[in-house]
N, C-alpha and C. Protein backbone atom coordinates (compact mmCIF):
# COMPACT_ATOMS: atom_id res chain seq x y z
N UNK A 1 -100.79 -241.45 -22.76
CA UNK A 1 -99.37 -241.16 -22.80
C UNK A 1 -99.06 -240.46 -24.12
N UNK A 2 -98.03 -239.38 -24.25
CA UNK A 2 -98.24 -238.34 -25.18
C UNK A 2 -97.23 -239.70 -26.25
N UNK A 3 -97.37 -239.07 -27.60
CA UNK A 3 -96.34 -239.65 -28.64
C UNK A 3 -95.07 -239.38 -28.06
N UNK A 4 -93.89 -239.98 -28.36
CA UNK A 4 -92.71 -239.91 -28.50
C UNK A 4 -91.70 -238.94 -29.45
N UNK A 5 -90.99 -237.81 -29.11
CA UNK A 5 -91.12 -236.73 -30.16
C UNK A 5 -89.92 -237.74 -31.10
N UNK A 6 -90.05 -237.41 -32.51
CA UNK A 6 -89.56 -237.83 -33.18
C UNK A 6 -88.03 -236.80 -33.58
N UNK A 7 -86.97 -237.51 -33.33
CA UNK A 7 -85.63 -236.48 -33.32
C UNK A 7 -84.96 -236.87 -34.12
N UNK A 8 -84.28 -236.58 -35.12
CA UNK A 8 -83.16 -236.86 -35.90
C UNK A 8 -81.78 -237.20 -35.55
N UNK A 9 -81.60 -238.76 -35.51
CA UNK A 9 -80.19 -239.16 -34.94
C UNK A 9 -78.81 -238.20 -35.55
N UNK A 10 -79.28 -238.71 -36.38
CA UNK A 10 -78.20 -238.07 -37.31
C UNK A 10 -77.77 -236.63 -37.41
N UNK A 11 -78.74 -235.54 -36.86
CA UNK A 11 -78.73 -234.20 -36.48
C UNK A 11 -77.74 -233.87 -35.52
N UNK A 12 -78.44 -234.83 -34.56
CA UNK A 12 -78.01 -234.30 -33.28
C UNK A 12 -76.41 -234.50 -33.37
N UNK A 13 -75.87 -235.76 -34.33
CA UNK A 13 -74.70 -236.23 -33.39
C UNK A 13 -74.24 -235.32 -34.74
N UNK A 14 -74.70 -234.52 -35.49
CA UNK A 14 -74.01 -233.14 -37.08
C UNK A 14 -73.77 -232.30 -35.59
N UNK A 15 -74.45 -231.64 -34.53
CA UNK A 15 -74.41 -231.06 -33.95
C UNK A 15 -73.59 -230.73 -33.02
N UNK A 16 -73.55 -231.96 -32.19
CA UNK A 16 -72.64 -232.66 -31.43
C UNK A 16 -70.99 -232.81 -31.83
N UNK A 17 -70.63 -232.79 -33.06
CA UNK A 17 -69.43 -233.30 -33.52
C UNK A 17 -68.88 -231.70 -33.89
N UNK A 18 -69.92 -230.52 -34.20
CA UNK A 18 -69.24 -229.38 -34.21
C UNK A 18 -69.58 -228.29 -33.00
N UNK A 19 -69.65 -229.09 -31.88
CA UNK A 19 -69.44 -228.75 -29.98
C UNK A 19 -70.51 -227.67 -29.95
N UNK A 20 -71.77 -228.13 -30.51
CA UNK A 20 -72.93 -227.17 -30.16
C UNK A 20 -73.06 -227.61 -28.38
N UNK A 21 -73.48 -227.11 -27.67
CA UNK A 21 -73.85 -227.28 -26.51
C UNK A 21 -74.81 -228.35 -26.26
N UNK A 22 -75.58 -228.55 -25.22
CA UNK A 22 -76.59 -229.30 -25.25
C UNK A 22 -78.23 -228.58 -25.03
N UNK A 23 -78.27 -227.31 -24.77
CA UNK A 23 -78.99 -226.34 -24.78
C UNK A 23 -79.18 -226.06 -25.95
N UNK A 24 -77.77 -226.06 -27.22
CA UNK A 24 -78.41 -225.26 -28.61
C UNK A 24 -78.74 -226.67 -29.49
N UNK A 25 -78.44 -228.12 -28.97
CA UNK A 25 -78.57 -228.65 -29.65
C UNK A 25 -80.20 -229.41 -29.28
N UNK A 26 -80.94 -229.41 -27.75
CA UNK A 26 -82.28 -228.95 -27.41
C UNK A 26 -82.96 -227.92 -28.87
N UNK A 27 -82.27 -227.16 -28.75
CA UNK A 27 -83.07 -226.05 -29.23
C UNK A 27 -83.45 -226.08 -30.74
N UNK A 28 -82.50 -226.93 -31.25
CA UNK A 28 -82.73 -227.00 -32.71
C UNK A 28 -83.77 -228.24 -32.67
N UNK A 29 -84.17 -229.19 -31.72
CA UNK A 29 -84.16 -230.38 -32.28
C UNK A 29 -86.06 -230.17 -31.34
N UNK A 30 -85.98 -228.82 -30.59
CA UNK A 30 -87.50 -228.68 -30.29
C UNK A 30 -88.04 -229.14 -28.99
N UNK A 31 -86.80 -229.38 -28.23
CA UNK A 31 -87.27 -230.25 -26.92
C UNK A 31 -85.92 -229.82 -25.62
N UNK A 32 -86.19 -231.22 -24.39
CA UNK A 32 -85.91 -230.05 -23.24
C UNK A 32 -84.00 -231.10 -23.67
N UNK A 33 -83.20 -230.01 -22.97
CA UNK A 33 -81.95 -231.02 -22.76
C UNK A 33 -82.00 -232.37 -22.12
N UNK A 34 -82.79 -232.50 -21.53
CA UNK A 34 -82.97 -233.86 -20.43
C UNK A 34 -83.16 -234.77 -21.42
N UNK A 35 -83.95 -234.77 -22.71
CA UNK A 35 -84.52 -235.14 -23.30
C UNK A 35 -83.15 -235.36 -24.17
N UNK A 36 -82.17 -234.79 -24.57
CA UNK A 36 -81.28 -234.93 -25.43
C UNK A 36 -80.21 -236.41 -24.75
N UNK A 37 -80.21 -235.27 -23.25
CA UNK A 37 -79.12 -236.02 -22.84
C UNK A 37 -79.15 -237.73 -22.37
N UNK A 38 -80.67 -237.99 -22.37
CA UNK A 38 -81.87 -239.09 -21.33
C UNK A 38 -81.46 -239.90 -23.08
N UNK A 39 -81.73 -239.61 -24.25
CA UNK A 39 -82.04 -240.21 -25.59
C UNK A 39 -80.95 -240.49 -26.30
N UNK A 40 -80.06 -239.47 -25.67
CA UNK A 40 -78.79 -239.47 -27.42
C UNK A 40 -77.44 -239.36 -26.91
N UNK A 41 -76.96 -239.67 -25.34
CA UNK A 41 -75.74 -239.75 -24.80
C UNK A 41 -74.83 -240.21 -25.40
N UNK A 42 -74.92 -241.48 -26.13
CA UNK A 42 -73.95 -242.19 -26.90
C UNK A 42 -73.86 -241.27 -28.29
N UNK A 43 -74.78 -240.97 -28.87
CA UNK A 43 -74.98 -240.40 -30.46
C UNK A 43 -74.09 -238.60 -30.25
N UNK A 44 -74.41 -238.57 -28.73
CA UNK A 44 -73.63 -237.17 -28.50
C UNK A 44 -71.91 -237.47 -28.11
N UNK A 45 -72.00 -238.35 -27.62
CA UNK A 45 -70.55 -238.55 -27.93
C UNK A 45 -69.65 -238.98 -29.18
N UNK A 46 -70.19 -239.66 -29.62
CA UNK A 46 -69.75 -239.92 -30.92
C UNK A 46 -69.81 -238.89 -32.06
N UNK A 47 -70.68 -237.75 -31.59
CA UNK A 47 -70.26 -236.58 -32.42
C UNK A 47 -69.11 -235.96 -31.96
N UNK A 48 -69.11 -235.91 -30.63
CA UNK A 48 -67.88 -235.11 -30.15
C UNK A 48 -66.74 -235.69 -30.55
N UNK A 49 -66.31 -236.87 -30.80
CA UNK A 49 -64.83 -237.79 -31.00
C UNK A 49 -65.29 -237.44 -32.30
N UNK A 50 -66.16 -237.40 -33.51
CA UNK A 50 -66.12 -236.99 -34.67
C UNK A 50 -65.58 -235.89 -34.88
N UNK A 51 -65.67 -234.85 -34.02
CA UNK A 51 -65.33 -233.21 -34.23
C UNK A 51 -64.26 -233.17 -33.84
N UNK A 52 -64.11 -233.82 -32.74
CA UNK A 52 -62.60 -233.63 -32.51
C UNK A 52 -61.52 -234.45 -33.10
N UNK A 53 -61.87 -235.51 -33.99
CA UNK A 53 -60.54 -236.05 -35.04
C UNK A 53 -60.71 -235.20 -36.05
N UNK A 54 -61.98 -234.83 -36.76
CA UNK A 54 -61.69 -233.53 -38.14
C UNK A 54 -60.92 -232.49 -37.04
N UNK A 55 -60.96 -231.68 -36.34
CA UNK A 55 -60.17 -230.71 -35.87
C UNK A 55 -58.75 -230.98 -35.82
N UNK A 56 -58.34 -232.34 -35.62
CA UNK A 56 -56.98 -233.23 -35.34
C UNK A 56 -56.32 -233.14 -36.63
N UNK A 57 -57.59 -233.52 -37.77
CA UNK A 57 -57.18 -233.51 -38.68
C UNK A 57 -57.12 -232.02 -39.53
N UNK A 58 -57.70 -230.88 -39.20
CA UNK A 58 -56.93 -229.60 -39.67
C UNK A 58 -55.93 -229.24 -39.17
N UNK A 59 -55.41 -229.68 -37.74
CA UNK A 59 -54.35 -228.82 -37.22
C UNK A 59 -53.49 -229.85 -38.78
N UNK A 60 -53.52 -231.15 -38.63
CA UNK A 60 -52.17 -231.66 -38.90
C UNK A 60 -52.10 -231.06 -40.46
N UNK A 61 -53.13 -230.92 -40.91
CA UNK A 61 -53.01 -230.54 -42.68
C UNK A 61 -52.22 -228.88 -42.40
N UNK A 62 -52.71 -228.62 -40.91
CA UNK A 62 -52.10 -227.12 -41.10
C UNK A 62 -50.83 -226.83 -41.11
N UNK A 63 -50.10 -228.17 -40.03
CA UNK A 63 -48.76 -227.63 -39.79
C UNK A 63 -47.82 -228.52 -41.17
N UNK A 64 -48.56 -229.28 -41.89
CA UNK A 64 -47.90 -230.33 -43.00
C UNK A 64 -48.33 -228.97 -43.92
N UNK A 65 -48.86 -227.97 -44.27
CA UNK A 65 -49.03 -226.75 -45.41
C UNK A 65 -47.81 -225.94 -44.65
N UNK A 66 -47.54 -225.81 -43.29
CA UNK A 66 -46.29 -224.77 -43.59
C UNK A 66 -46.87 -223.86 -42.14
N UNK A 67 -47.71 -224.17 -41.50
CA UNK A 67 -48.66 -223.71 -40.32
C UNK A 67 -47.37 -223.33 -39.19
N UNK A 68 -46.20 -222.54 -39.14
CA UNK A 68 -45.28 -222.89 -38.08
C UNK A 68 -45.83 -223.46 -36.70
N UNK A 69 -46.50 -222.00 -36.46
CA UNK A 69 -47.41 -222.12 -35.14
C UNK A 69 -47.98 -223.58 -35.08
N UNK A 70 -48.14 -223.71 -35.86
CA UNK A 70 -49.49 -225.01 -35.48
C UNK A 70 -48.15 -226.69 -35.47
N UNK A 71 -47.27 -226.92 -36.25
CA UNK A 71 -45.92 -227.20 -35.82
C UNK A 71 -45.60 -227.36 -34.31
N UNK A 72 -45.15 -226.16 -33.79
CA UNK A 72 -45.07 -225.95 -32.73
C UNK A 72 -45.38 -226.64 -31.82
N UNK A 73 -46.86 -225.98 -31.97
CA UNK A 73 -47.78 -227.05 -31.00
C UNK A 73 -47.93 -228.39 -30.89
N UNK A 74 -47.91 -229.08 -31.82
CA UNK A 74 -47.72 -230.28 -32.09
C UNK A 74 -46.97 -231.20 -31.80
N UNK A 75 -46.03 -230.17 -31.97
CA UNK A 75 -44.09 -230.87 -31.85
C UNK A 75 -44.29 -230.70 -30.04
N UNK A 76 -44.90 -229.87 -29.54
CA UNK A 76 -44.75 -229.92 -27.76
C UNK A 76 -45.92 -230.64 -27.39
N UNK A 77 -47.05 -231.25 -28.37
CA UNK A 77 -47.73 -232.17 -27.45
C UNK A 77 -47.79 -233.87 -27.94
N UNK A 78 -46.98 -233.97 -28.75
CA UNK A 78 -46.79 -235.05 -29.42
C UNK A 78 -45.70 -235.81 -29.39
N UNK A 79 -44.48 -235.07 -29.25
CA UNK A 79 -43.07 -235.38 -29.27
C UNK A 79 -42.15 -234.94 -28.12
N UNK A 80 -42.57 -234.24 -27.13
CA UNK A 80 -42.21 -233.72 -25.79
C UNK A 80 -41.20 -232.61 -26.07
N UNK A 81 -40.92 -231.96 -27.37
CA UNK A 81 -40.77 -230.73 -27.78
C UNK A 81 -41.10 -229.59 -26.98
N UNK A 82 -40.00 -228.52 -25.94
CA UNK A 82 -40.24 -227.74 -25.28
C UNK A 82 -39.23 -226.76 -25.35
N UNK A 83 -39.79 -225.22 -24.90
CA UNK A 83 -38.52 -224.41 -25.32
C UNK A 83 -37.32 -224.58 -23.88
N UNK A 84 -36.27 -224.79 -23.92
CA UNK A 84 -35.82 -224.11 -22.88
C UNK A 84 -34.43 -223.13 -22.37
N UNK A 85 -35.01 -222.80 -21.57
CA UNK A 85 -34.27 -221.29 -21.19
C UNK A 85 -32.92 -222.37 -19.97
N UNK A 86 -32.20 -221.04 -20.43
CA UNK A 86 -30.83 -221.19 -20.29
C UNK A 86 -30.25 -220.04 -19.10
N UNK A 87 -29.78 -220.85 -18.00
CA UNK A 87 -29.34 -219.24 -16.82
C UNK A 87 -27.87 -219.87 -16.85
N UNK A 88 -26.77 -218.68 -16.75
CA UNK A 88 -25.86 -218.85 -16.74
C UNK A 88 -25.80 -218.00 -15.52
N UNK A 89 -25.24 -218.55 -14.52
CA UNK A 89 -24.12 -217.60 -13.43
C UNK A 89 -22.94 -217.68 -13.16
N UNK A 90 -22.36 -216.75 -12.88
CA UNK A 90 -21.25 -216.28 -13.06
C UNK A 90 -20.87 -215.84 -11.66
N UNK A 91 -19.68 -216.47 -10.67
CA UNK A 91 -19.29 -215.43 -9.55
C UNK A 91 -18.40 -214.09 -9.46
N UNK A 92 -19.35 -213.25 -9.63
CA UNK A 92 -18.27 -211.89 -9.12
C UNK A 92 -17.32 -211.92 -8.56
N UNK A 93 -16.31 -211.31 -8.91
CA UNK A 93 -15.45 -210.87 -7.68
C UNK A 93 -15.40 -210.06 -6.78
N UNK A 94 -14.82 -210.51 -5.47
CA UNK A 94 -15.33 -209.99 -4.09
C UNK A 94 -14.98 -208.46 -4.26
N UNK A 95 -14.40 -208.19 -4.64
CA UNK A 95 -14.20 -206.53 -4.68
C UNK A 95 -15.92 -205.70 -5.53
N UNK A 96 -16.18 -206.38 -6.22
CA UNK A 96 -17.05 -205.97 -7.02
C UNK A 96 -18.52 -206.02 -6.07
N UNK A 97 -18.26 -207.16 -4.91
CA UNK A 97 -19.45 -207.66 -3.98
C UNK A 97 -19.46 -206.46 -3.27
N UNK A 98 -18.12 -206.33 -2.90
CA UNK A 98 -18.32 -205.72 -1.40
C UNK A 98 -18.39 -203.89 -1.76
N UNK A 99 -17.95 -203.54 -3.01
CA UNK A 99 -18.37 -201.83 -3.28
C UNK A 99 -19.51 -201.63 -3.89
N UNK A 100 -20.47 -203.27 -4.42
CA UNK A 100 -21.89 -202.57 -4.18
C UNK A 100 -22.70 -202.44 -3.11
N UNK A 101 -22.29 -203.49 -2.22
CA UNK A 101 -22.80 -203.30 -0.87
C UNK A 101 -22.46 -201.96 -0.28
N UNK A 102 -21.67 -201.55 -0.30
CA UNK A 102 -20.83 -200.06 0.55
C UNK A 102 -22.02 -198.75 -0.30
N UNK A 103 -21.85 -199.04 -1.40
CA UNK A 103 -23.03 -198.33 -2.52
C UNK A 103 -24.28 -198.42 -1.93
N UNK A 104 -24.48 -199.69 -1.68
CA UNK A 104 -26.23 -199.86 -1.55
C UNK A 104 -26.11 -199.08 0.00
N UNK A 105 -25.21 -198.86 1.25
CA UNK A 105 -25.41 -198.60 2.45
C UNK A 105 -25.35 -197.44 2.40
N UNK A 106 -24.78 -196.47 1.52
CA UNK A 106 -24.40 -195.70 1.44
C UNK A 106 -26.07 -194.69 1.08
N UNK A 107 -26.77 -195.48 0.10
CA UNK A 107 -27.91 -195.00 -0.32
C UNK A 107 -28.82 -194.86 0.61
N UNK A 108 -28.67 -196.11 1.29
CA UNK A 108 -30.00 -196.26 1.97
C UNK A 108 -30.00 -195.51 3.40
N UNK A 109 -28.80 -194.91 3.89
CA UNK A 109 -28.06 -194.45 4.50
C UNK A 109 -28.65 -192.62 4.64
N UNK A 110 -28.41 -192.02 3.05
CA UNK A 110 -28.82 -190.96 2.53
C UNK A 110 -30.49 -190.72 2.53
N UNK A 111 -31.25 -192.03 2.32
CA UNK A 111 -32.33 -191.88 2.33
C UNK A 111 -33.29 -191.85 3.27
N UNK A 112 -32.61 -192.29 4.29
CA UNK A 112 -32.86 -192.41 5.85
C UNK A 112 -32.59 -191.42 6.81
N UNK A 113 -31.96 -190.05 5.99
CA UNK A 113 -31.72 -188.95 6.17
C UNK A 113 -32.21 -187.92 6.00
N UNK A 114 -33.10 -188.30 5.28
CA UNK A 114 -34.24 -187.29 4.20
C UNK A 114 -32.75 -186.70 3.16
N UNK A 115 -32.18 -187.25 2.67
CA UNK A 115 -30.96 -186.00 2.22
C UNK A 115 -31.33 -186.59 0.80
């Protein structure tokens, strides 16, 4: 039975925490993905929740420096912060209804004419 390849815990989940794949993180470490994913499932997740609270933690340093954009975002996934749009209608008056209609028949009228 061959040796057991010897892998660096601690690599993989450096790897893992800045969303290398599991193909590039195979590739650094000399062996097949099966092998990553069969050995270091937990160590690969725990890089990923590592990478993704430092990332958590640049947005927030970004929008606490003055980041608007990054604000923004924050404020709409954190605080239910959303833009919203505003329709106002208004009823015409019937005189105004009925001489664009006479307009619009009038066109379509002409165009149906070849004229």
């Amino acid at each position: 039975m061959p040796a057991k390849l010897e892998i660096d815990e601690t690599q993989v989940e450096e790897l893992a925490s800045i969303f290398c794949t599991m193909k590039e993180i195979a590739a650094v470490c000399g062996c097949s993905v099966d092998t990553i994913e069969r050995r270091f499932a937990e160590v690969i997740e725990k890089g990923r929740e590592r990478g993704k609270q430092t990332l958590r933690r640049a947005q927030w340093h970004a929008a606490l420096n003055g980041n608007v954009v990054m604000m923004i975002w924050l404020g709409k996934q954190y605080l239910d912060q959303m833009e919203r749009a505003q329709i106002v209608l208004e009823k015409l008056p019937d005189e105004i209804i009925v001489a664009e209609t006479q307009r619009r028949i009038e066109l379509a009228t002409k165009s149906s004419r070849g004229a």
